[in-house]
PDB file of N, CA and C in Angstrom:
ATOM      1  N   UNK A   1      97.182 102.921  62.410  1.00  0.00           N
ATOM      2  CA  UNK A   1      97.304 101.554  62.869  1.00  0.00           C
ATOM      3  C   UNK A   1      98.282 101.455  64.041  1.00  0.00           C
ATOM      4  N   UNK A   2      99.508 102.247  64.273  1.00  0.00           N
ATOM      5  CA  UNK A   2     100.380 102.442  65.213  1.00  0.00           C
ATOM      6  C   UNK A   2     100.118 103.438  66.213  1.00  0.00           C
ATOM      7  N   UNK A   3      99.043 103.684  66.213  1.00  0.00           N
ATOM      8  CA  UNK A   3      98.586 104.884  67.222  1.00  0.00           C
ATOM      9  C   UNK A   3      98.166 104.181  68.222  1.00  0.00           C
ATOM     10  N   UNK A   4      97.061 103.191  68.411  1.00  0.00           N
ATOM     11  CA  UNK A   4      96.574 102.451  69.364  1.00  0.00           C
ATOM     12  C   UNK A   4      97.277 101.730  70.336  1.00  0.00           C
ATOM     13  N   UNK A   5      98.092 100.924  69.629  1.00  0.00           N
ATOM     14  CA  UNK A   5      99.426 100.580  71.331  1.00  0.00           C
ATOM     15  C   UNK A   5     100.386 101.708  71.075  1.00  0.00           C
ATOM     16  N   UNK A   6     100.440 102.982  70.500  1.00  0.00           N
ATOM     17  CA  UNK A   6     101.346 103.573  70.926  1.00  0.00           C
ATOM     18  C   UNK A   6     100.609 103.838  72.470  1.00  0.00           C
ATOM     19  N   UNK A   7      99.763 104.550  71.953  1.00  0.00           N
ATOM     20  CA  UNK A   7      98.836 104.887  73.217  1.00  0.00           C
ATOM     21  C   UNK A   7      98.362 104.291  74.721  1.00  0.00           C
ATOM     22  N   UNK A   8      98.294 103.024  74.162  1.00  0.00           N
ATOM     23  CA  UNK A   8      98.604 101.845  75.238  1.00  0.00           C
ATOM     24  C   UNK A   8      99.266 101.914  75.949  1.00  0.00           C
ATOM     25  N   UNK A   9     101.268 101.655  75.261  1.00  0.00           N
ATOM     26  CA  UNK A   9     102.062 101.835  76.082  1.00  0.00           C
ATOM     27  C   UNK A   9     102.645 103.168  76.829  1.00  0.00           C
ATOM     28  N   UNK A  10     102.154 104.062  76.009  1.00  0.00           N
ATOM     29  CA  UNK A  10     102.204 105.302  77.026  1.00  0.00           C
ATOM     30  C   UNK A  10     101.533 105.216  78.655  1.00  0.00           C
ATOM     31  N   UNK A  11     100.350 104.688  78.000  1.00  0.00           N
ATOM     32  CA  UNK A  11      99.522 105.161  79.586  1.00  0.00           C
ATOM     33  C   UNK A  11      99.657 104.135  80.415  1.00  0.00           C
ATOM     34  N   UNK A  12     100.540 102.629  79.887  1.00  0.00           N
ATOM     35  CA  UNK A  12     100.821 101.440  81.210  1.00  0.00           C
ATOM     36  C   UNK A  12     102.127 102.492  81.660  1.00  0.00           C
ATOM     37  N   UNK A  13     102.855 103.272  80.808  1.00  0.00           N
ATOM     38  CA  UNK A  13     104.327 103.285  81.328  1.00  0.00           C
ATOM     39  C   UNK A  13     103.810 104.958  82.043  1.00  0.00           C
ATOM     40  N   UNK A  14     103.185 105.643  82.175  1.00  0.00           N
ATOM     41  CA  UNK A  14     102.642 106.860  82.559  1.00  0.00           C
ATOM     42  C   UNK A  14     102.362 106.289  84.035  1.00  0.00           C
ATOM     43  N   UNK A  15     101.350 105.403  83.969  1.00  0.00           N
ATOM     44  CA  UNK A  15     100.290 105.083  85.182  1.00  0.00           C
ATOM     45  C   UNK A  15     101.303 104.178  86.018  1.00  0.00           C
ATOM     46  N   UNK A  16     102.186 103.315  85.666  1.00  0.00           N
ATOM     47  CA  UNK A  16     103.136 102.699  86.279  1.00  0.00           C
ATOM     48  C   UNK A  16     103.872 103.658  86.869  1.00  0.00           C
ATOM     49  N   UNK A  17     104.474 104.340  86.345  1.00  0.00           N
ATOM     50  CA  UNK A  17     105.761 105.551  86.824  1.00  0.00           C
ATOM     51  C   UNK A  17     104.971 106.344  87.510  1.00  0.00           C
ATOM     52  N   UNK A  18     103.747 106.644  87.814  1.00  0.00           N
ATOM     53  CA  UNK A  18     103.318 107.876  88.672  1.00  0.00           C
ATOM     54  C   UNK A  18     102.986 106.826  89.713  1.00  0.00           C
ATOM     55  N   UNK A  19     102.736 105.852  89.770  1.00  0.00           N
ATOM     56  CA  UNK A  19     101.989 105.096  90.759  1.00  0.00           C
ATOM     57  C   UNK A  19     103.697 104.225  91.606  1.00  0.00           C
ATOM     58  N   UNK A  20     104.509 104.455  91.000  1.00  0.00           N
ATOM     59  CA  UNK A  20     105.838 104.368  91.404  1.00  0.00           C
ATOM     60  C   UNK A  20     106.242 104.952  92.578  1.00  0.00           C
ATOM     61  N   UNK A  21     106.536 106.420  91.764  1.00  0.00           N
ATOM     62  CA  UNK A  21     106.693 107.530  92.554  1.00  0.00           C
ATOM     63  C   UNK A  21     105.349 107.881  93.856  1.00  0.00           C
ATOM     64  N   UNK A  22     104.430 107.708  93.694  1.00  0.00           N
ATOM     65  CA  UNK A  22     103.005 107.967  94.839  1.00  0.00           C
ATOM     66  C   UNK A  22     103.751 106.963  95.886  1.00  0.00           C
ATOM     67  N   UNK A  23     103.620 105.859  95.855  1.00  0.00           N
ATOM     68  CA  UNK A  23     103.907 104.706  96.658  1.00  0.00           C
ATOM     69  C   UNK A  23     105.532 104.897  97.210  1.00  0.00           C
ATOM     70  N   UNK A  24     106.058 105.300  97.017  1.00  0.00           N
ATOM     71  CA  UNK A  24     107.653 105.577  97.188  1.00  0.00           C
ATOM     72  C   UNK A  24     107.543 107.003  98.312  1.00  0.00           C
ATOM     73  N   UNK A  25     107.266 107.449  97.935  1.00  0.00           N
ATOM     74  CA  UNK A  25     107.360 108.740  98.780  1.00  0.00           C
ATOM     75  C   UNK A  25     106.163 108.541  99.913  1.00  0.00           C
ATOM     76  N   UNK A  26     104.703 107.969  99.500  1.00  0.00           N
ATOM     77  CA  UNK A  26     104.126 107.748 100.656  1.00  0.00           C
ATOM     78  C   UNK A  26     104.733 106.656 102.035  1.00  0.00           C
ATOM     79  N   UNK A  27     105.231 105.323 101.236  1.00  0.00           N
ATOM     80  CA  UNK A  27     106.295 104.869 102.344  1.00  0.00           C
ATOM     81  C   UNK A  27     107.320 105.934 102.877  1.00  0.00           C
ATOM     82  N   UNK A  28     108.051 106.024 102.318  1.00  0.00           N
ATOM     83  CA  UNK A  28     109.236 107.582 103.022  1.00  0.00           C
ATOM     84  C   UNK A  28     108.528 108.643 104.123  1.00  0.00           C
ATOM     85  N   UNK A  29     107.490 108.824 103.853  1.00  0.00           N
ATOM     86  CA  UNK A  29     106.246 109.893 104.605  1.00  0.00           C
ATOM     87  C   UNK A  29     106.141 108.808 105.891  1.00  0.00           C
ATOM     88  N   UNK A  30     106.099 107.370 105.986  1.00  0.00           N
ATOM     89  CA  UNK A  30     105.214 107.012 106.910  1.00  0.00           C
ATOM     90  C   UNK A  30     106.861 106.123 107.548  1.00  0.00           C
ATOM     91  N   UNK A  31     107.927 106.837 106.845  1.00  0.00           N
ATOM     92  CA  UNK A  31     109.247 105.627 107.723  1.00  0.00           C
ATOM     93  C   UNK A  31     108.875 104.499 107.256  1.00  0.00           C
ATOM     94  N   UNK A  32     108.877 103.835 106.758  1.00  0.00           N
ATOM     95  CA  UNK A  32     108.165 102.514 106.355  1.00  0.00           C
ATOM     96  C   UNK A  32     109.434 101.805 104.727  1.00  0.00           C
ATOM     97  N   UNK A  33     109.651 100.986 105.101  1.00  0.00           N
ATOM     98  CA  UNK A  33     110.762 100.321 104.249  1.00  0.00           C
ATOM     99  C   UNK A  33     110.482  99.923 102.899  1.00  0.00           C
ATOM    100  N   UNK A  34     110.974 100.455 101.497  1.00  0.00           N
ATOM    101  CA  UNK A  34     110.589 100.584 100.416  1.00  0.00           C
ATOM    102  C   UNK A  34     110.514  99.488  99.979  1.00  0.00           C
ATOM    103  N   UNK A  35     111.532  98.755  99.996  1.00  0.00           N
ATOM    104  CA  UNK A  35     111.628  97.179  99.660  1.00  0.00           C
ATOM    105  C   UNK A  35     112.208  96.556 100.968  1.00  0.00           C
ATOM    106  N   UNK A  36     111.643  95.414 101.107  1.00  0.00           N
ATOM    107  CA  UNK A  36     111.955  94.455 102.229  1.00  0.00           C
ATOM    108  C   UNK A  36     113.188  93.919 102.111  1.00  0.00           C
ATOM    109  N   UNK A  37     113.963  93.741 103.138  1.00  0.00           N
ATOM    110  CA  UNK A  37     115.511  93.683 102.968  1.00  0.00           C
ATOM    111  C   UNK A  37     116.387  94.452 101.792  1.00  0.00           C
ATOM    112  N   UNK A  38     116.002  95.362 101.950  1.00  0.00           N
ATOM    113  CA  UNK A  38     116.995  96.106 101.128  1.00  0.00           C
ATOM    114  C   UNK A  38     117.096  97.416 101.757  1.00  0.00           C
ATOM    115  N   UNK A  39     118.831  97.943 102.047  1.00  0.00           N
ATOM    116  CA  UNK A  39     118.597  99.161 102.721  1.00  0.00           C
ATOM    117  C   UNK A  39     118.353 100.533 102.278  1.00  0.00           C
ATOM    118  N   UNK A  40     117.873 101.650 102.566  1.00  0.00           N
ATOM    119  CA  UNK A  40     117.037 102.345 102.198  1.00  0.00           C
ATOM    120  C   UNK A  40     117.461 103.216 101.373  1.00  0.00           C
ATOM    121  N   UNK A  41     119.179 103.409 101.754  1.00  0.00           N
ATOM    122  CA  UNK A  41     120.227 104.043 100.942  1.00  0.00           C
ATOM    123  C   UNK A  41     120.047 103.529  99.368  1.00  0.00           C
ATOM    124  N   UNK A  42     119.436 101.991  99.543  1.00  0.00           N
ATOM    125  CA  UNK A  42     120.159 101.498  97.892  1.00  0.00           C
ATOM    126  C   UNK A  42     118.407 101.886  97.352  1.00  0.00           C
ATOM    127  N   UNK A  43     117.194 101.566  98.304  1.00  0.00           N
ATOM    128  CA  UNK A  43     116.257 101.251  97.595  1.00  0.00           C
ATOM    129  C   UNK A  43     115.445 102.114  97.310  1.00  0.00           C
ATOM    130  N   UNK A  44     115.751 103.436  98.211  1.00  0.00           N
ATOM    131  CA  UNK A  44     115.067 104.765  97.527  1.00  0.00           C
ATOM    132  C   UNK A  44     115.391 104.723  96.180  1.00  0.00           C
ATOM    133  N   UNK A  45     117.041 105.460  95.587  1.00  0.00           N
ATOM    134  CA  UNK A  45     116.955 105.983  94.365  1.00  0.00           C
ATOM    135  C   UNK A  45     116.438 105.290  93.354  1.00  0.00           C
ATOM    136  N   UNK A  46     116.980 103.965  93.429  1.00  0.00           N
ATOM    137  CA  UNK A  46     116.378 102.832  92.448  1.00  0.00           C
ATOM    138  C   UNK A  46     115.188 102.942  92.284  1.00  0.00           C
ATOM    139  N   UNK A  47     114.122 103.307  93.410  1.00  0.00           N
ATOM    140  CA  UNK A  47     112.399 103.159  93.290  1.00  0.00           C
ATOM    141  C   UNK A  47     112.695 104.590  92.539  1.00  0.00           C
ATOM    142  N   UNK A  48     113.024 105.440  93.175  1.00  0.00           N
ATOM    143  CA  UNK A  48     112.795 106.937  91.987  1.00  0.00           C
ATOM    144  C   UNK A  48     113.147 107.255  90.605  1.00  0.00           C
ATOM    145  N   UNK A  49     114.467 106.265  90.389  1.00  0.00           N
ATOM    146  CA  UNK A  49     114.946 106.052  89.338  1.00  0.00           C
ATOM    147  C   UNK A  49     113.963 105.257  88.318  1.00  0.00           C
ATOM    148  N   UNK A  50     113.617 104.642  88.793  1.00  0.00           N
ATOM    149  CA  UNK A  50     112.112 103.157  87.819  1.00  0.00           C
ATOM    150  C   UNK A  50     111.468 104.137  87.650  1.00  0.00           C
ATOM    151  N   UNK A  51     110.513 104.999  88.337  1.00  0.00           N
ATOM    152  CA  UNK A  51     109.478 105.783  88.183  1.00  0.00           C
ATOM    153  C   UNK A  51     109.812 106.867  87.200  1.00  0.00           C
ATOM    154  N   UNK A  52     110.501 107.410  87.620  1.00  0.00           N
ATOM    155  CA  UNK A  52     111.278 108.517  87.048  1.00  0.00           C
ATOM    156  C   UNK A  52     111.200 107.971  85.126  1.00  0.00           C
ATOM    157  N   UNK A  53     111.750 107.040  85.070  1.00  0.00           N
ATOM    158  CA  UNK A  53     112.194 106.291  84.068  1.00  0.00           C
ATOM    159  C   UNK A  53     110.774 105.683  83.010  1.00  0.00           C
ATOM    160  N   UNK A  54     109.858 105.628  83.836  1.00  0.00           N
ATOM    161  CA  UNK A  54     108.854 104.858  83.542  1.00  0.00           C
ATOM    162  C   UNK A  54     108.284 106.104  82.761  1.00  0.00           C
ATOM    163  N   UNK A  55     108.116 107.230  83.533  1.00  0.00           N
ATOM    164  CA  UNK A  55     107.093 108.062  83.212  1.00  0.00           C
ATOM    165  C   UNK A  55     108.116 108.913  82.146  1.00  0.00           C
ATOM    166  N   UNK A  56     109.307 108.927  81.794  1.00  0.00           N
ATOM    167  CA  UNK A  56     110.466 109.467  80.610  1.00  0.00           C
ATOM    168  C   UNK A  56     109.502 109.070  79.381  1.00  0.00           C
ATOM    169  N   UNK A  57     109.663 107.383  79.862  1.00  0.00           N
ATOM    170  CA  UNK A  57     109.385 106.319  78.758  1.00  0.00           C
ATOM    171  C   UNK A  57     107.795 106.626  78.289  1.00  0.00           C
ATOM    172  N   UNK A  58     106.976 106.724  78.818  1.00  0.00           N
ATOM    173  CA  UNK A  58     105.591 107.309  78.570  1.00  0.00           C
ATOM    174  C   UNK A  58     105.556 108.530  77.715  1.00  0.00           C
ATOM    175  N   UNK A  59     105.938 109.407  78.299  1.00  0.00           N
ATOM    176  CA  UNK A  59     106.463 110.797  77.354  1.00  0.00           C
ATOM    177  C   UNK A  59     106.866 110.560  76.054  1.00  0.00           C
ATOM    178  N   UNK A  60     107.621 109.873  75.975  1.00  0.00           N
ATOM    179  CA  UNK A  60     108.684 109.725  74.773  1.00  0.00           C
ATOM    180  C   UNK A  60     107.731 108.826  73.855  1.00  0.00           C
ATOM    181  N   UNK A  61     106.574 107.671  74.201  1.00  0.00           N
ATOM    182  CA  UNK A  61     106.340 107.188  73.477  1.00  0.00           C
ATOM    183  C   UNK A  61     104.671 107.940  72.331  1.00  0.00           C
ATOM    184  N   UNK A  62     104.470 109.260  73.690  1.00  0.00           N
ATOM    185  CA  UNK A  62     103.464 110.180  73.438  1.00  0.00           C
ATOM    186  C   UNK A  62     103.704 111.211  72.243  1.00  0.00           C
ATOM    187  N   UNK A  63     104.929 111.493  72.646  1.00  0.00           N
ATOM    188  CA  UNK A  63     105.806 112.251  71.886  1.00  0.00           C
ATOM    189  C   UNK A  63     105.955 111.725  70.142  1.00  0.00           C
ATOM    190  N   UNK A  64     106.007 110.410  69.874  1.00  0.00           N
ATOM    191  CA  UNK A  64     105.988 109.674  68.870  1.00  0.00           C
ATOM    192  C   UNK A  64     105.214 109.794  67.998  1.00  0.00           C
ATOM    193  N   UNK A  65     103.649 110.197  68.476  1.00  0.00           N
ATOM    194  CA  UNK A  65     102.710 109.865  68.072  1.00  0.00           C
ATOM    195  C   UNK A  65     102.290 111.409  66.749  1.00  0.00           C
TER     196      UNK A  65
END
């Protein structure tokens, strides 16, 4: 009965965190500003950090199962 949104939330927090990281580094590839007004020093790690974090959180909830 707990398998089905385990599974769920794995693959929103999997597909979120890889699609994080894709989009983060493809801006960085093209010079292109991660978040709008925010400087790049603060808004890289933070975007790598979410992703990073996202896809932990996916693991861990796979891991559960």
């Amino acid at each position: 009965m707990e398998t089905g949104p385990a599974i769920f939330a794995a693959a929103v927090f999997l597909l979120f965190g890889a699609a994080m990281l894709t989009w983060t580094g493809a801006r960085l590839l093209h010079r292109a500003p991660v978040a709008e007004g925010v400087r790049p020093a603060v808004a890289v790690p933070v975007a790598l950090l979410a992703g990073g974090l996202c896809l932990t959180l996916g693991a861990w909830c796979l891991g559960r199962l």
